[in-house]
Protein backbone atom coordinates (compact mmCIF):
# COMPACT_ATOMS: atom_id res chain seq x y z
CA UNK A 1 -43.95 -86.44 47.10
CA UNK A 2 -44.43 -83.92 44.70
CA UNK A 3 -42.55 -82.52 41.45
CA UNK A 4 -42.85 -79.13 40.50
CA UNK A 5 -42.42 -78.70 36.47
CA UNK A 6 -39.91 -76.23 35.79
CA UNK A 7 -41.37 -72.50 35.16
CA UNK A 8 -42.36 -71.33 31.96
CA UNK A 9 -40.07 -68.48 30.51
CA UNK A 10 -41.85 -65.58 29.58
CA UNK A 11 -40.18 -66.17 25.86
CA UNK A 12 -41.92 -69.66 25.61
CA UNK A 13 -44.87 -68.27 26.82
CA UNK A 14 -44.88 -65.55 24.41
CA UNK A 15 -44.36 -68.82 21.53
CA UNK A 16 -47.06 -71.01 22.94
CA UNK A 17 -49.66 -68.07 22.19
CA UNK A 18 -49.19 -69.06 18.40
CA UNK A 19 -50.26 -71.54 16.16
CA UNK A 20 -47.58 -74.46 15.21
CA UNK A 21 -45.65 -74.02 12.01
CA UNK A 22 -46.53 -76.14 9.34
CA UNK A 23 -43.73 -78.86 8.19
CA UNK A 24 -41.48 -77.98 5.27
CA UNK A 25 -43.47 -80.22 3.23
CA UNK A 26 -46.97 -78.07 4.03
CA UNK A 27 -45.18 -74.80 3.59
CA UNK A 28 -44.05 -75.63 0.40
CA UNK A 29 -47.36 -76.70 -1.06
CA UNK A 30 -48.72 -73.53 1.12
CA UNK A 31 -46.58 -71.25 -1.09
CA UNK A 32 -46.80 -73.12 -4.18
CA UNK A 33 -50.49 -73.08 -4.42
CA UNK A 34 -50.78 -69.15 -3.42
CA UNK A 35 -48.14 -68.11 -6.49
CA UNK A 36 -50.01 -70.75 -8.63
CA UNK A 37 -53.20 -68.46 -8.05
CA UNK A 38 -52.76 -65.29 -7.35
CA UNK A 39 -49.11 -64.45 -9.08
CA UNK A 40 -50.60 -64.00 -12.74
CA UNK A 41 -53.01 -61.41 -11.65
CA UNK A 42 -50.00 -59.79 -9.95
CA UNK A 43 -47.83 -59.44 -12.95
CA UNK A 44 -48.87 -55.85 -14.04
CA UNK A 45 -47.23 -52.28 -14.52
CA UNK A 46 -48.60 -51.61 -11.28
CA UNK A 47 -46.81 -53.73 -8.85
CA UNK A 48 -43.30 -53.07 -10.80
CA UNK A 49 -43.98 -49.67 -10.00
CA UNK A 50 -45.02 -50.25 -6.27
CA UNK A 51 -41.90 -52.34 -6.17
CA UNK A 52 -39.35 -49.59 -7.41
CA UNK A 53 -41.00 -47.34 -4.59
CA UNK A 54 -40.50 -49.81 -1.92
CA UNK A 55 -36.94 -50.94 -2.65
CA UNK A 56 -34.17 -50.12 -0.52
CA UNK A 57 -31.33 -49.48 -2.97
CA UNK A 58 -28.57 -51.32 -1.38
CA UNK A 59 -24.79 -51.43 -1.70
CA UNK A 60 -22.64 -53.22 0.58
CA UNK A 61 -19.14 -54.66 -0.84
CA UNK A 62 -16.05 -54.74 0.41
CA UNK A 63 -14.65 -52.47 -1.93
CA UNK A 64 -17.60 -49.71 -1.33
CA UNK A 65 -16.16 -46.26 -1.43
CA UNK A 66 -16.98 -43.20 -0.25
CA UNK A 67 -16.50 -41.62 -3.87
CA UNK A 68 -19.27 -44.75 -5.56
CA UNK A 69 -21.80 -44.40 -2.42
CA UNK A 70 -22.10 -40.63 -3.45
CA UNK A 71 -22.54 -41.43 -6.98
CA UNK A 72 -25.15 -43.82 -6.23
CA UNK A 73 -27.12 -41.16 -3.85
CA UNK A 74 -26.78 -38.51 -6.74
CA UNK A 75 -28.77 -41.02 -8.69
CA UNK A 76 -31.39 -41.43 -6.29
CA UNK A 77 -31.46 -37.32 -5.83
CA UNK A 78 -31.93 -36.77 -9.62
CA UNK A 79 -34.53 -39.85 -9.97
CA UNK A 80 -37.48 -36.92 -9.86
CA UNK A 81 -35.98 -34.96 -12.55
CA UNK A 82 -35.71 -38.06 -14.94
CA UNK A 83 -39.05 -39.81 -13.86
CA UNK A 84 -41.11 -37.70 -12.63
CA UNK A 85 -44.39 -39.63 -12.91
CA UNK A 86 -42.70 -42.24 -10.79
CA UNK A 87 -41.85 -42.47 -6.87
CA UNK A 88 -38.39 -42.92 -6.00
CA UNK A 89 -37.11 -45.68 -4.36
CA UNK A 90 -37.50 -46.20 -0.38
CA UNK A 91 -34.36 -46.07 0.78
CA UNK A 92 -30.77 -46.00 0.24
CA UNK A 93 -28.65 -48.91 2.73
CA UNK A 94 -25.03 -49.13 3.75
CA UNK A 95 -22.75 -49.96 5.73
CA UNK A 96 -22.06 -48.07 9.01
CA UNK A 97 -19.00 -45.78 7.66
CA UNK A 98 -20.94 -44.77 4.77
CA UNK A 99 -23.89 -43.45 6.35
CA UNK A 100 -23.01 -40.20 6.70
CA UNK A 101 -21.70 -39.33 3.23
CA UNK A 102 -25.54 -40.35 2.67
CA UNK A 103 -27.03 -38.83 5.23
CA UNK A 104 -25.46 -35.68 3.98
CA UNK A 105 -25.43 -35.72 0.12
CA UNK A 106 -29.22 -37.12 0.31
CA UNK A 107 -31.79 -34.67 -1.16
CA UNK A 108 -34.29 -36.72 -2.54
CA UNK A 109 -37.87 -36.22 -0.59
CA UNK A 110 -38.83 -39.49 1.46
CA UNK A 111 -36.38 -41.58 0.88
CA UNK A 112 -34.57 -43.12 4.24
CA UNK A 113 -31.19 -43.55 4.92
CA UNK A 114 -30.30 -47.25 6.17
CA UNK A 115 -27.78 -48.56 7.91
CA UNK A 116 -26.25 -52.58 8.51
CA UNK A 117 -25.38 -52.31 12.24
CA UNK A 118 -24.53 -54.72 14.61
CA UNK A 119 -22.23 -56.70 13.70
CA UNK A 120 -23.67 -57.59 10.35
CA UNK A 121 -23.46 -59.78 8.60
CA UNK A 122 -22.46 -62.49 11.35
CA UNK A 123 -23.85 -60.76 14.67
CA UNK A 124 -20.43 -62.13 16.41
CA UNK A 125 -19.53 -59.06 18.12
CA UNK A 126 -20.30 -57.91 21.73
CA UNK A 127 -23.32 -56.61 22.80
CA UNK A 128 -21.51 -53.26 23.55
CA UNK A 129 -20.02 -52.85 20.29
CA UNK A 130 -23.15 -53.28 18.53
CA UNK A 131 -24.67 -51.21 20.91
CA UNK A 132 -21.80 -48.35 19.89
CA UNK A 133 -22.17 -48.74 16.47
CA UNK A 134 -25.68 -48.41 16.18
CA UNK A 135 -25.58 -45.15 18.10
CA UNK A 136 -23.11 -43.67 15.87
CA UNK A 137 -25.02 -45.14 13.24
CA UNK A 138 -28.37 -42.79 13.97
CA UNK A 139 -26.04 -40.05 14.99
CA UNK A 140 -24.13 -39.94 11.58
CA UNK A 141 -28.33 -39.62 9.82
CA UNK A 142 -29.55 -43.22 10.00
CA UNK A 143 -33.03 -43.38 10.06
CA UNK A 144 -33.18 -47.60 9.50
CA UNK A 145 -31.20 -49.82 11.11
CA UNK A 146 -30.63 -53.50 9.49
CA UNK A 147 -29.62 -55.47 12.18
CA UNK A 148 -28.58 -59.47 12.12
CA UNK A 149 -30.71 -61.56 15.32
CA UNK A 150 -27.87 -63.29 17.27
CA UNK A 151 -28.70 -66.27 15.74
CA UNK A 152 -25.73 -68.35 17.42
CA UNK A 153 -27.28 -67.57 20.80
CA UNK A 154 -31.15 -68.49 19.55
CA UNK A 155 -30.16 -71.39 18.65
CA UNK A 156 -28.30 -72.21 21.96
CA UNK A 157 -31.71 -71.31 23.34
CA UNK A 158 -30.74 -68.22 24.89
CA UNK A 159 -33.45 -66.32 24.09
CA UNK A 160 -33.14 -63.61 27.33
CA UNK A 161 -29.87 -62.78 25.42
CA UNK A 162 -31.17 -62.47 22.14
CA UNK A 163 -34.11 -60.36 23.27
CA UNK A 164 -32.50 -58.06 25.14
CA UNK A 165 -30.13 -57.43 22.55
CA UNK A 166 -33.12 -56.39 20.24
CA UNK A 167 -34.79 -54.83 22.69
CA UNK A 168 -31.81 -52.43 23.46
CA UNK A 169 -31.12 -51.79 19.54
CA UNK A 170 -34.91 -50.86 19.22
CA UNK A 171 -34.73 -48.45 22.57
CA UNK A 172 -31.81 -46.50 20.51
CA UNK A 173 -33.81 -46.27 17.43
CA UNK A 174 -36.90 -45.39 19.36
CA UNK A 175 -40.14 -44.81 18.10
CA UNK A 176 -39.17 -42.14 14.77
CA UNK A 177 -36.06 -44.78 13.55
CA UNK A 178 -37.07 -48.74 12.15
CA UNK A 179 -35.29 -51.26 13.56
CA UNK A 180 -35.38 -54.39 10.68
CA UNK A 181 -34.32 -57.64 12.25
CA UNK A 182 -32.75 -60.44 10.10
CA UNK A 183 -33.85 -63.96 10.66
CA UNK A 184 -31.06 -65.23 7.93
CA UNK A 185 -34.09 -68.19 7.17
CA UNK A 186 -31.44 -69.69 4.74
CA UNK A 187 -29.47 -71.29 7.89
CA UNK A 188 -32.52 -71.51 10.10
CA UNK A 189 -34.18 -73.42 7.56
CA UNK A 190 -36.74 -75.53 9.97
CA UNK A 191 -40.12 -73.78 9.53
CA UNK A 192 -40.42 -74.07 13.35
CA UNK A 193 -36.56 -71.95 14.03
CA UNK A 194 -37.95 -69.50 11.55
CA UNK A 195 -41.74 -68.93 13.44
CA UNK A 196 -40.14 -69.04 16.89
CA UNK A 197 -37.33 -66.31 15.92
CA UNK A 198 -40.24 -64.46 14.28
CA UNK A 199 -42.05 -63.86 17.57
CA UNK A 200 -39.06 -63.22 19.60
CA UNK A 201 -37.89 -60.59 17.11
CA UNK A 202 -41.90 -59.05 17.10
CA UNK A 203 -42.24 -59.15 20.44
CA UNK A 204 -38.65 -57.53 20.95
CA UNK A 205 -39.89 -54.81 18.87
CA UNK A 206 -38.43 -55.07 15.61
CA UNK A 207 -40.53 -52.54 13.27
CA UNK A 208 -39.36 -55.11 10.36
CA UNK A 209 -39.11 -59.22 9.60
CA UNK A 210 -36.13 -59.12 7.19
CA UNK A 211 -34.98 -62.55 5.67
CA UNK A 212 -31.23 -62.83 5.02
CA UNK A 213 -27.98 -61.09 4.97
CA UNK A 214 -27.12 -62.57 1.28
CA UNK A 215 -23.69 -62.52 2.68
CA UNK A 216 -23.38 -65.67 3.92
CA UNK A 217 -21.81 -68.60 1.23
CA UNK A 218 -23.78 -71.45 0.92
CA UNK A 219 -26.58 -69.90 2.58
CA UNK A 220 -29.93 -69.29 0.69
CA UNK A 221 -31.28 -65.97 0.57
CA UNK A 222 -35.09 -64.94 0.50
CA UNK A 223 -37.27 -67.84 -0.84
CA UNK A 224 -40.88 -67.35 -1.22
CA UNK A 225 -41.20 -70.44 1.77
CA UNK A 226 -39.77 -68.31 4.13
CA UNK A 227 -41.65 -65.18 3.12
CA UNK A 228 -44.87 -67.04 3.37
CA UNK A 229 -44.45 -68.00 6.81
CA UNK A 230 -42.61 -64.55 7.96
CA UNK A 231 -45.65 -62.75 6.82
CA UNK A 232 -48.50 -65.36 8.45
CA UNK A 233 -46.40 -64.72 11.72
CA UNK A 234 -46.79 -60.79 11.28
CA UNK A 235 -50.48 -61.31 10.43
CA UNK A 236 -50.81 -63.68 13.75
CA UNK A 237 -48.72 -60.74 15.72
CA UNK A 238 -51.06 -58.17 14.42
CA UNK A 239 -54.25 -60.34 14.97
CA UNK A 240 -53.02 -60.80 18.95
CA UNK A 241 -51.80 -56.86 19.22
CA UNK A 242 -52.97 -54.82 17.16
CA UNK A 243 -49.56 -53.63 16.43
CA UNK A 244 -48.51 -54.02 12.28
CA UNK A 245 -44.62 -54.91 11.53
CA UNK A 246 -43.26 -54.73 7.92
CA UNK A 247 -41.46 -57.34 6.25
CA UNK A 248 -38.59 -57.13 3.68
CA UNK A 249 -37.01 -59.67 1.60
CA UNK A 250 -33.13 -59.86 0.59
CA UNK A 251 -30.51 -61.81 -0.52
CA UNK A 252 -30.54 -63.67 -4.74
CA UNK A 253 -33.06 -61.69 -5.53
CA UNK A 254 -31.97 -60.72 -8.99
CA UNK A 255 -34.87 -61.08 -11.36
CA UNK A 256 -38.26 -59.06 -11.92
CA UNK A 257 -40.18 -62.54 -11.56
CA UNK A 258 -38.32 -63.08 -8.36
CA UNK A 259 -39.57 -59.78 -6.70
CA UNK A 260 -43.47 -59.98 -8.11
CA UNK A 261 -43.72 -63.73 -6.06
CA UNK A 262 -42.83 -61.36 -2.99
CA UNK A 263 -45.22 -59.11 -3.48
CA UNK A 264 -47.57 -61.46 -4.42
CA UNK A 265 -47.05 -63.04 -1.16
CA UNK A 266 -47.42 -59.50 0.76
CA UNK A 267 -50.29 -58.74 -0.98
CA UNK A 268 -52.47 -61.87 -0.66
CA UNK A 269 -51.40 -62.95 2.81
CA UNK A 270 -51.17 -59.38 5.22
CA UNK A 271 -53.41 -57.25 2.51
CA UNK A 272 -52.69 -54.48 -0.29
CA UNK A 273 -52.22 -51.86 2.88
CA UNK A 274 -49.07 -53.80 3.45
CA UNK A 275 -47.86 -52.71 0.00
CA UNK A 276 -46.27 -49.75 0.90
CA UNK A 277 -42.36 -48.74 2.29
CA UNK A 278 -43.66 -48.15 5.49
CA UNK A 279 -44.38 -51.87 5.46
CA UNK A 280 -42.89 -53.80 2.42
CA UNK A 281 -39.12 -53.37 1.17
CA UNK A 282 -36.90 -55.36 -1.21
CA UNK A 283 -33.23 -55.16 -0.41
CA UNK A 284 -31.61 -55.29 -3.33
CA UNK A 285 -28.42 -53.88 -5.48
CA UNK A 286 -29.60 -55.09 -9.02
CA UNK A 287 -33.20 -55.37 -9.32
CA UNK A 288 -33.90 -50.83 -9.36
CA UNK A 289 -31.90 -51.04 -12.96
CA UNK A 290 -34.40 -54.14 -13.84
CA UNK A 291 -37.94 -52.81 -12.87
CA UNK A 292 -37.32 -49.29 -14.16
CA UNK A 293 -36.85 -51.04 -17.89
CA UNK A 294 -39.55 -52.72 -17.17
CA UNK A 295 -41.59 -49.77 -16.54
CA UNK A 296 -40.43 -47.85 -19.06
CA UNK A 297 -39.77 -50.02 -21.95
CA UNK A 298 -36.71 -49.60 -22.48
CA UNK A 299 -33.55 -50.28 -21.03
CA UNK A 300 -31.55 -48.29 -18.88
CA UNK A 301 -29.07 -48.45 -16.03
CA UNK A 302 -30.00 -45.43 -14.06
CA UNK A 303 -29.21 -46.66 -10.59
């Protein structure tokens, strides 16, 4: 008599192409022993610099209004007047009802307009709403779309759901619009979770590896860990297709020392071509004010 094993999915398929993720314990020293030799060299005018330019200037509180969002993209429009030997920052993100007062107001050359959609921060909603909301999303001028993977159904194992999901966001954004998908590594936490949503989200098309929300209590936010292994995934990804995905870190990153470990990371593990906004953000609502003193010397709270 014979037994037939069950059929692969075309998901665990897609997974068994890569290389096993190393136990917390390996990561750690991993990530550890990269910062340990490569973050000094790091630390220079340079990379603050390349780390203003690649930040997506990020408010998203309950209390946002209309009135402070287009104080905060007047800012980013007279950035060039005030610092002219430095590139703005990358983007400006939001949530979904405050895209357009961007979208319109924003005059400042290269600088995208972002949008959480989706659901975000939970991803709770129905497929059709986020669906609905993305699309008014890019009508209203959204050229990015944050978006949270449905990490509820991942971790059910229902990874047709969760790919399909993506894969329908990323149709709507098409090819000219970046769809960033959040892992939220700080509730994921097992290196494996982390790798295996990393493919899915690659191979659903996300343009971006993003690692948290920061909106979730009790939840960590980026940690260098996490970063390490999201960016030896999109190295793997890029190795087996040819095709290069960005990665951004948010959530508690509020210091200058914080962001250079990130871009340390970047830099050493997917190269210094990485180290641009078409492939490296920070999400952030504090750390603009922090490099720009940096930079310049002196302290100021332009943003």
């Amino acid at each position: 008599m014979h037994t037939h094993e069950p059929q692969k999915s075309k998901y665990d398929t897609a997974l068994d192409l890569y290389s096993p993720a190393p136990g917390e314990e390996q990561l750690s020293r991993q990530t550890r022993a990269l910062l340990d030799e490569h973050l000094r060299e790091n630390d220079t005018r340079d990379a603050r610099r390349q780390l203003l330019h690649c930040t997506d200037l990020t408010s998203l509180r309950t209390e946002d209004t209309e009135e402070g969002i287009l104080a905060m993209t007047e800012r980013v429009n007279k950035f060039v007047d005030e610092y002219g030997d430095l590139d703005n920052v990358a983007a400006l993100c939001v949530y979904p009802a405050l895209v357009k007062i961007v979208a319109d107001s924003l005059e400042a050359d290269g600088v995208e307009v972002a949008a959480v959609s989706g659901g975000f921060p939970h991803s709770q909603t129905l497929p059709e709403v986020k669906m609905a909301e993305t699309a008014l999303c890019l009508k209203d001028g959204a050229t990015e779309i944050d978006t949270v993977l449905p990490v509820g159904k991942f971790l059910s194992g229902d990874y047709e759901s969760v790919c399909d999901e993506l894969e329908e966001l990323k149709a709507l954004c098409g090819e000219e619009k970046k769809l960033k998908v959040i892992l939220e590594t700080g509730l994921l936490r097992d290196p494996a979770l982390i790798r295996k949503a990393a493919i899915l989200a690659l191979y659903s098309g996300a343009d971006f590896l993003k690692t948290s929300t920061g909106k979730l209590p009790g939840a960590a936010g980026a940690t260098p860990e996490a970063a390490c292994l999201m960016c030896q995934t999109i190295r793997e990804y890029y190795e087996k297709t040819g095709r290069r995905a960005g990665f951004k870190a948010a959530g508690g990153i509020n210091t200058v020392a914080d962001a250079l470990q990130y871009y340390t990371i970047v830099k050493e593990l997917l190269g210094p071509e990485w180290l641009t906004p078409q492939y490296f953000r920070i999400g952030t609502s504090r750390l603009a004010n922090l490099l720009l003193s940096e930079i310049t010397g002196e302290e100021t709270r332009f943003f």
